[in-house]
Protein backbone atom coordinates (compact mmCIF):
# COMPACT_ATOMS: atom_id res chain seq x y z
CA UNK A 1 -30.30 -1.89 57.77
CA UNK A 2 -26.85 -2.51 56.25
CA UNK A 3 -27.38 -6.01 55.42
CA UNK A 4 -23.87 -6.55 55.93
CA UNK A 5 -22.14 -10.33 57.10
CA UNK A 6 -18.92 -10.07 58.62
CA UNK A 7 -16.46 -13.29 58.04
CA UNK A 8 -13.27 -13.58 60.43
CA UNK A 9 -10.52 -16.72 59.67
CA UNK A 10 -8.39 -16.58 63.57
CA UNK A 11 -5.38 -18.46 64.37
CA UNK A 12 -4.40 -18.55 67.95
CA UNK A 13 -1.20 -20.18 67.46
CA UNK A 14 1.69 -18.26 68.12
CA UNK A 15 5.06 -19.07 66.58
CA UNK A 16 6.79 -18.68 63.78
CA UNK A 17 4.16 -17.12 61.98
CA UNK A 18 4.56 -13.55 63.44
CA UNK A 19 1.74 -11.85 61.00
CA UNK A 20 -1.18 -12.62 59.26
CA UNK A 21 0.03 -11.45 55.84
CA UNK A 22 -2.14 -10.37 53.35
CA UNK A 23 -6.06 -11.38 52.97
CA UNK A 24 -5.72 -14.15 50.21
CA UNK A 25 -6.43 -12.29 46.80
CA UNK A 26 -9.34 -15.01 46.00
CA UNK A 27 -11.36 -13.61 48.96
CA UNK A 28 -10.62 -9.72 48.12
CA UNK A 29 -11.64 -9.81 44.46
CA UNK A 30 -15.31 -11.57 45.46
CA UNK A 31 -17.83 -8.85 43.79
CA UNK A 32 -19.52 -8.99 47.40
CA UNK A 33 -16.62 -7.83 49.30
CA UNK A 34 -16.67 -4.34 50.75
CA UNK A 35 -13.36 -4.27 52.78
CA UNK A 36 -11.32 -6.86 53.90
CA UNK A 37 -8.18 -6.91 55.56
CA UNK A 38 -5.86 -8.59 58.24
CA UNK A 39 -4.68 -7.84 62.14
CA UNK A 40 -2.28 -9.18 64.27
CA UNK A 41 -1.67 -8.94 68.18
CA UNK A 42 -0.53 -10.47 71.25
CA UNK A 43 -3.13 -13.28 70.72
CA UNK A 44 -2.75 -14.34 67.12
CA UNK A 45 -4.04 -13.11 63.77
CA UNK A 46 -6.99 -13.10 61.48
CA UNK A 47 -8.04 -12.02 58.28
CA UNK A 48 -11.59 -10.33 58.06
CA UNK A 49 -13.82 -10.00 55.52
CA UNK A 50 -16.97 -7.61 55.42
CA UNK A 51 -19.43 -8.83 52.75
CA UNK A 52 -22.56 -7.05 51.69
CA UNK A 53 -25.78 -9.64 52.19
CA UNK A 54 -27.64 -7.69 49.57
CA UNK A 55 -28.71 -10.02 46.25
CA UNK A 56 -27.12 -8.77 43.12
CA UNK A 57 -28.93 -9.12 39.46
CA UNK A 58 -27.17 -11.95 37.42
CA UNK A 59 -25.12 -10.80 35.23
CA UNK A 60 -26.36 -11.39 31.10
CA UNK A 61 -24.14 -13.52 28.79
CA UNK A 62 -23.70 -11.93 25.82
């Protein structure tokens, strides 16, 4: 198993807002964050997010 959660933020309003734009740079630099990205069609956009579910060690303070 992948152990993989995938996150989607839609907006279904159309106007003036023709694109999504980029994913917000707080959500791309997460350390769980394998890909991420936006789309836009005839019903709106989104941004996506595919995060990996696995636990990571803590990291040590030195």
């Amino acid at each position: 198993m992948d152990d993989k959660i995938l996150v989607m933020v839609l907006n279904h309003q159309a106007g003036e807002l023709d694109d999504a734009g980029p994913v917000p740079a707080e959500a791309a630099v997460l350390r769980t964050v394998d890909a991420c990205g936006s789309h836009t069609d005839h019903d709106g956009h989104a941004w996506w997010a595919l995060l990996d579910a696995q636990p990571r060690p803590k990291k040590r303070l030195a």
